[in-house]
N, C-alpha and C. Protein backbone atom coordinates (compact mmCIF):
# COMPACT_ATOMS: atom_id res chain seq x y z
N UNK A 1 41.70 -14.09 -28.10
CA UNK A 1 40.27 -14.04 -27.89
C UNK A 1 39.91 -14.80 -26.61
N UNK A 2 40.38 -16.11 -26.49
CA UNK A 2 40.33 -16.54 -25.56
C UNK A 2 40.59 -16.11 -24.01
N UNK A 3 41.55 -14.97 -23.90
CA UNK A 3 42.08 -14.36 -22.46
C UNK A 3 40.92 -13.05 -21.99
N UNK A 4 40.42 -12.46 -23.73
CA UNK A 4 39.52 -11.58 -23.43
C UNK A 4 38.38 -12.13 -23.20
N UNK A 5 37.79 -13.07 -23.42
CA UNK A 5 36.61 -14.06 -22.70
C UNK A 5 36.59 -14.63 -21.52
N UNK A 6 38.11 -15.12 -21.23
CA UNK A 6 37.93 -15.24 -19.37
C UNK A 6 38.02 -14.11 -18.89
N UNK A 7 38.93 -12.87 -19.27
CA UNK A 7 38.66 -11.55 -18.44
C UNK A 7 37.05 -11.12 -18.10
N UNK A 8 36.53 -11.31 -19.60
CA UNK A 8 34.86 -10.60 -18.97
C UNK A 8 34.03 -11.77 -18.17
N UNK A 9 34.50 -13.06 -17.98
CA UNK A 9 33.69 -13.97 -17.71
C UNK A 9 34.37 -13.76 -16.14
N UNK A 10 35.86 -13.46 -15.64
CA UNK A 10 36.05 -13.22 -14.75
C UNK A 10 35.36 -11.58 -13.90
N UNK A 11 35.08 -10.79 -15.15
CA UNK A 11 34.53 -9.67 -14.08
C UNK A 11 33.13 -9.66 -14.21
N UNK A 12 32.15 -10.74 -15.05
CA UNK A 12 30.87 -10.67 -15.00
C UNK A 12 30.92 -11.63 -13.76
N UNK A 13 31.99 -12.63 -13.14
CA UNK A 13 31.17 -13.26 -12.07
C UNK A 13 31.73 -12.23 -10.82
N UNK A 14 32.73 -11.70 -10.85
CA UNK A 14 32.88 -10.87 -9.86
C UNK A 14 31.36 -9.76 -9.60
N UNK A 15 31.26 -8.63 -10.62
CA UNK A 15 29.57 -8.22 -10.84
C UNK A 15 28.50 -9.16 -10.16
N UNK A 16 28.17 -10.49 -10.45
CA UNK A 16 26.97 -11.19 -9.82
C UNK A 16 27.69 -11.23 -8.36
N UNK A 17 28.81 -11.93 -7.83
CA UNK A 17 29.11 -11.55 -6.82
C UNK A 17 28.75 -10.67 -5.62
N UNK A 18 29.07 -9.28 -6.37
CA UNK A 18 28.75 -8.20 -6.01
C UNK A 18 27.41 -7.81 -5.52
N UNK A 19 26.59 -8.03 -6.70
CA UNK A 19 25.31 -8.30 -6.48
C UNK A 19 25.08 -9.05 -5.76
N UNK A 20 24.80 -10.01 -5.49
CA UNK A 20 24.72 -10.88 -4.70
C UNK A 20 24.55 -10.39 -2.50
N UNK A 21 26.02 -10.20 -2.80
CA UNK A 21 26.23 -9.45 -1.65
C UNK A 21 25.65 -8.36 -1.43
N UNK A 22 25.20 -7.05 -2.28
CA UNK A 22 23.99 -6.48 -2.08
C UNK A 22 22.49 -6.79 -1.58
N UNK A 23 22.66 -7.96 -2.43
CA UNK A 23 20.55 -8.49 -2.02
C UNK A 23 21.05 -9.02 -0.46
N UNK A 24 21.61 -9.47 -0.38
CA UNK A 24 21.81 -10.65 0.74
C UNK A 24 21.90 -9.39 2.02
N UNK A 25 22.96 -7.80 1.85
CA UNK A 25 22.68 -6.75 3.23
C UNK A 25 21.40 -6.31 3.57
N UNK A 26 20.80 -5.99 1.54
CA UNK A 26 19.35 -5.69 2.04
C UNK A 26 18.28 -6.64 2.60
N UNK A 27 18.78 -7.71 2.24
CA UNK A 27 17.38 -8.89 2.82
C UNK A 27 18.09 -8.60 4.33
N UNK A 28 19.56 -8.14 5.00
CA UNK A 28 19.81 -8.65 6.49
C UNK A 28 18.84 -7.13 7.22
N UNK A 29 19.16 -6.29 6.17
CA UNK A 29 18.63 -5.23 7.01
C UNK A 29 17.53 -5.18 7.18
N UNK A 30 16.47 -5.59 5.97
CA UNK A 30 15.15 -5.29 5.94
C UNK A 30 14.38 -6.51 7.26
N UNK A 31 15.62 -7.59 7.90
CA UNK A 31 15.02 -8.40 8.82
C UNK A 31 15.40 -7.78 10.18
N UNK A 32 16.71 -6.92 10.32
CA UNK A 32 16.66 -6.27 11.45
C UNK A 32 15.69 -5.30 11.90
N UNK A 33 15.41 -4.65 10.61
CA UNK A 33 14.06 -3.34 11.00
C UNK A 33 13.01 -4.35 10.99
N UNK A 34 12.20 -5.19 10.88
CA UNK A 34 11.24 -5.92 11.33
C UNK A 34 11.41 -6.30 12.90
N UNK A 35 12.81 -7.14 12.92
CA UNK A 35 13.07 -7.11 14.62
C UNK A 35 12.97 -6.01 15.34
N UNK A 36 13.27 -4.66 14.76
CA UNK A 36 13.38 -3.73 15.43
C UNK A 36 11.90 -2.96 15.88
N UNK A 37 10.86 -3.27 14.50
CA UNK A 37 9.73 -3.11 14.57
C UNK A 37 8.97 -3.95 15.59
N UNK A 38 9.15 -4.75 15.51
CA UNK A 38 8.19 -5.79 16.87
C UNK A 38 8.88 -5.70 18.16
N UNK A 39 9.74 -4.81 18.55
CA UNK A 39 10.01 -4.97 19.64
C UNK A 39 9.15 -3.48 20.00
N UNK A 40 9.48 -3.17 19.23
CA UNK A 40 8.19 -1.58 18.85
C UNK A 40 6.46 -1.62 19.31
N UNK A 41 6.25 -2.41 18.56
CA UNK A 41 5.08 -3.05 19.23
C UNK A 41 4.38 -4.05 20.48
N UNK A 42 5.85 -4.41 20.90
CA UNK A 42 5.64 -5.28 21.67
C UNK A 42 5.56 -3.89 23.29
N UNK A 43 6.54 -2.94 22.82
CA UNK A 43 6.48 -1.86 23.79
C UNK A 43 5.47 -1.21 23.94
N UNK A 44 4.47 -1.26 22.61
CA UNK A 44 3.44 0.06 22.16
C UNK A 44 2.08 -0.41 23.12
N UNK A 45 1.73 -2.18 22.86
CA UNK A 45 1.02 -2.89 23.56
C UNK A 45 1.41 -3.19 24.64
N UNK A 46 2.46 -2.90 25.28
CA UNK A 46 2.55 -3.38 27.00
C UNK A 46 1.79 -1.53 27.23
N UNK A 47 2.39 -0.21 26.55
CA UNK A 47 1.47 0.97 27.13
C UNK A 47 0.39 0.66 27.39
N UNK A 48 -0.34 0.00 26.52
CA UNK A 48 -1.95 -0.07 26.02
C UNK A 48 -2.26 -0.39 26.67
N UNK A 49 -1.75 -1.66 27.24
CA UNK A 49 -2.49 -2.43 28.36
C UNK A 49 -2.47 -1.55 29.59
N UNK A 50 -1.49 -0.64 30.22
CA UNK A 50 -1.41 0.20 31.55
C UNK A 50 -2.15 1.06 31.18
N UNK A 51 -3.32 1.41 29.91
CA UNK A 51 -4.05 2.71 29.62
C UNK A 51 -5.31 1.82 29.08
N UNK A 52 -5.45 0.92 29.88
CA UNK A 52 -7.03 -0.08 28.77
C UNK A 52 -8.21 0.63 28.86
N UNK A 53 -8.42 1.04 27.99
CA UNK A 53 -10.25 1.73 27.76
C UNK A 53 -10.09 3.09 27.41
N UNK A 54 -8.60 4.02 26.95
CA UNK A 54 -8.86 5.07 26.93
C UNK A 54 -8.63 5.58 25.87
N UNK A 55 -8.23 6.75 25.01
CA UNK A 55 -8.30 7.23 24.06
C UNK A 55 -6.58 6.70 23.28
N UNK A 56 -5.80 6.92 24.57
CA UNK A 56 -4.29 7.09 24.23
C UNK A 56 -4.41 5.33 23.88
N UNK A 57 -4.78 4.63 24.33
CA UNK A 57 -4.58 2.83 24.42
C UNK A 57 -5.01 3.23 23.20
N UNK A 58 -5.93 3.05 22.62
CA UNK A 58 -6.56 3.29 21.39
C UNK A 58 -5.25 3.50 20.52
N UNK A 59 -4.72 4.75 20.52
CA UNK A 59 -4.34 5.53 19.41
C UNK A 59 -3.07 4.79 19.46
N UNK A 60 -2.37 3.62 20.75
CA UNK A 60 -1.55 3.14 20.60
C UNK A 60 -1.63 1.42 19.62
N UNK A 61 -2.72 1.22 20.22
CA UNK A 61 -3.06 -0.06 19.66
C UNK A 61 -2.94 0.52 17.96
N UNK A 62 -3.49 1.55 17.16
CA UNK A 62 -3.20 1.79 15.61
C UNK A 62 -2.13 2.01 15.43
N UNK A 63 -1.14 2.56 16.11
CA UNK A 63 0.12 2.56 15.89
C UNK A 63 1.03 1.46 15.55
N UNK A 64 0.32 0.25 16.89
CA UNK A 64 1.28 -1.03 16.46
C UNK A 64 0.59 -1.42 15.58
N UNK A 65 -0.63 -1.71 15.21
CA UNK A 65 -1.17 -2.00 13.80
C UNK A 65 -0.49 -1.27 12.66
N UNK A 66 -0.32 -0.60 12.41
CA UNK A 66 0.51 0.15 11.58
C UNK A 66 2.00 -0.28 11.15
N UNK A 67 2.66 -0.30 12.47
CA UNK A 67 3.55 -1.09 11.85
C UNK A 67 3.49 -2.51 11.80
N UNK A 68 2.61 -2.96 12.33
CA UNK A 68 2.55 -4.65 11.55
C UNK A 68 2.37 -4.38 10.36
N UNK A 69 1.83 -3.39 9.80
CA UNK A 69 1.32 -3.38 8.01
C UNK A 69 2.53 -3.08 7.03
N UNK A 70 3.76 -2.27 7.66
CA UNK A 70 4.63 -1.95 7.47
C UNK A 70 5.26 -3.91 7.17
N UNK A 71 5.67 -4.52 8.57
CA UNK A 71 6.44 -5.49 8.90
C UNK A 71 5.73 -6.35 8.00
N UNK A 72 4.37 -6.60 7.20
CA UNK A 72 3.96 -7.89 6.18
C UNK A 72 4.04 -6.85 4.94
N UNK A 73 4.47 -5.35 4.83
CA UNK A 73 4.24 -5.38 3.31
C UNK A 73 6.43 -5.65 3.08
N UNK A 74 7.12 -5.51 4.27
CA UNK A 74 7.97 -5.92 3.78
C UNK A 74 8.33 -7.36 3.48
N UNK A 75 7.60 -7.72 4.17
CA UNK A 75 7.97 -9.32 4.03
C UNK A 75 7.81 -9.68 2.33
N UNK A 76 6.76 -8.92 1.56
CA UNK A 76 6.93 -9.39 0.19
C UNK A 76 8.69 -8.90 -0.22
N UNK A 77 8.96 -8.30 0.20
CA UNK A 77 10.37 -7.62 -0.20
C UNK A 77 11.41 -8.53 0.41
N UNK A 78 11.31 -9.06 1.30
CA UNK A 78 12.20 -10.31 1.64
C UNK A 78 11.83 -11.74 0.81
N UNK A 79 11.03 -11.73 0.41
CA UNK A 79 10.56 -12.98 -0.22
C UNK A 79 10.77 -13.04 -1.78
N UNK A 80 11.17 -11.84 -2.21
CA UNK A 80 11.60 -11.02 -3.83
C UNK A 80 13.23 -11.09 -3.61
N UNK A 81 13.73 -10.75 -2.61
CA UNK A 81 14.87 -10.56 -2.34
C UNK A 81 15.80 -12.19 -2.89
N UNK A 82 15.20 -12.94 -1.26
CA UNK A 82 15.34 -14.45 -1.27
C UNK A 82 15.44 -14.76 -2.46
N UNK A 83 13.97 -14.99 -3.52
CA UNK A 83 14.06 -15.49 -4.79
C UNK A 83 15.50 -15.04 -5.51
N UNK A 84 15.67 -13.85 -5.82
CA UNK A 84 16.67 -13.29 -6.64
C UNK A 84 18.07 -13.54 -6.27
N UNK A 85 18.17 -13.62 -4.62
CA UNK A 85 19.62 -14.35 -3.88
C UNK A 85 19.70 -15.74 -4.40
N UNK A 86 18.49 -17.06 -4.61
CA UNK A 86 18.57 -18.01 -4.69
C UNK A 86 19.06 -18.34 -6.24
N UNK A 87 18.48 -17.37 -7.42
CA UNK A 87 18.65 -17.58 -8.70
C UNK A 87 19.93 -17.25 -9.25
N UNK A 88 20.87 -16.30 -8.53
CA UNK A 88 22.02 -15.86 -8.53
C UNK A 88 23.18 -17.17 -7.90
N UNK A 89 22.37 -17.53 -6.87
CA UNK A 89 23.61 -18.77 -6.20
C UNK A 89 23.22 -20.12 -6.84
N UNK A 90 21.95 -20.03 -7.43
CA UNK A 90 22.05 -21.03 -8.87
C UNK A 90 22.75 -21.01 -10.10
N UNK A 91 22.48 -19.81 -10.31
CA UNK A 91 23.57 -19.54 -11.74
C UNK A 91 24.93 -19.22 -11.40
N UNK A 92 25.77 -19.21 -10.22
CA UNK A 92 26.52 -19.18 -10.00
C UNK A 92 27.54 -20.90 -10.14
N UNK A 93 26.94 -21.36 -9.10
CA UNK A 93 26.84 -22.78 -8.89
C UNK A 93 26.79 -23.60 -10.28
N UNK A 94 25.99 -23.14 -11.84
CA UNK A 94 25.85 -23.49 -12.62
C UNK A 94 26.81 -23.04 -13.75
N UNK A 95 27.31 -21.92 -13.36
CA UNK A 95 28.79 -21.37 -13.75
C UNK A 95 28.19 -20.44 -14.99
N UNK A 96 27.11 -19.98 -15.19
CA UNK A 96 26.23 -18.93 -15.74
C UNK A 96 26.98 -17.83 -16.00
């Protein structure tokens, strides 16, 4: 009984592991497409400014607004992420 209790206790921590390493690509990726997004905007508003007062500046300025709305609704998703990375390398650490 005893060997079959470290086996599952050995592949339930391998599993959180696993997991683990999942949240932790998606929290890396979901911070590269934010980087990738503000450099987006940072391009969208240098147009704007060489087009100030006209229809296209306009329709560029909502664009980078847009994805700023994008870049703070992910941020709740990095901040869900974080939590769930942190509670995992607690219960890890705690031998859970």
């Amino acid at each position: 009984i005893e060997k079959l209790e470290q086996e599952l206790k050995i592949r339930d921590d391998r599993d959180k592991h696993a997991a683990l390493e999942r949240l932790k690509e998606k929290q890396r990726q979901i911070e590269s497409q934010n980087k990738q997004d503000w450099q987006r905007i940072f391009d969208l508003r240098r147009k704007a400014m060489r087009d100030r007062g006209t229809e296209a500046s306009r329709e560029l300025e909502r664009e980078a607004m847009d994805i700023q709305l994008q870049i703070s609704r992910r941020g709740q998703d990095v901040r869900d992420l974080a939590s769930q990375v942190e509670k995992l390398e607690a219960d890890a650490r705690d031998g859970r």
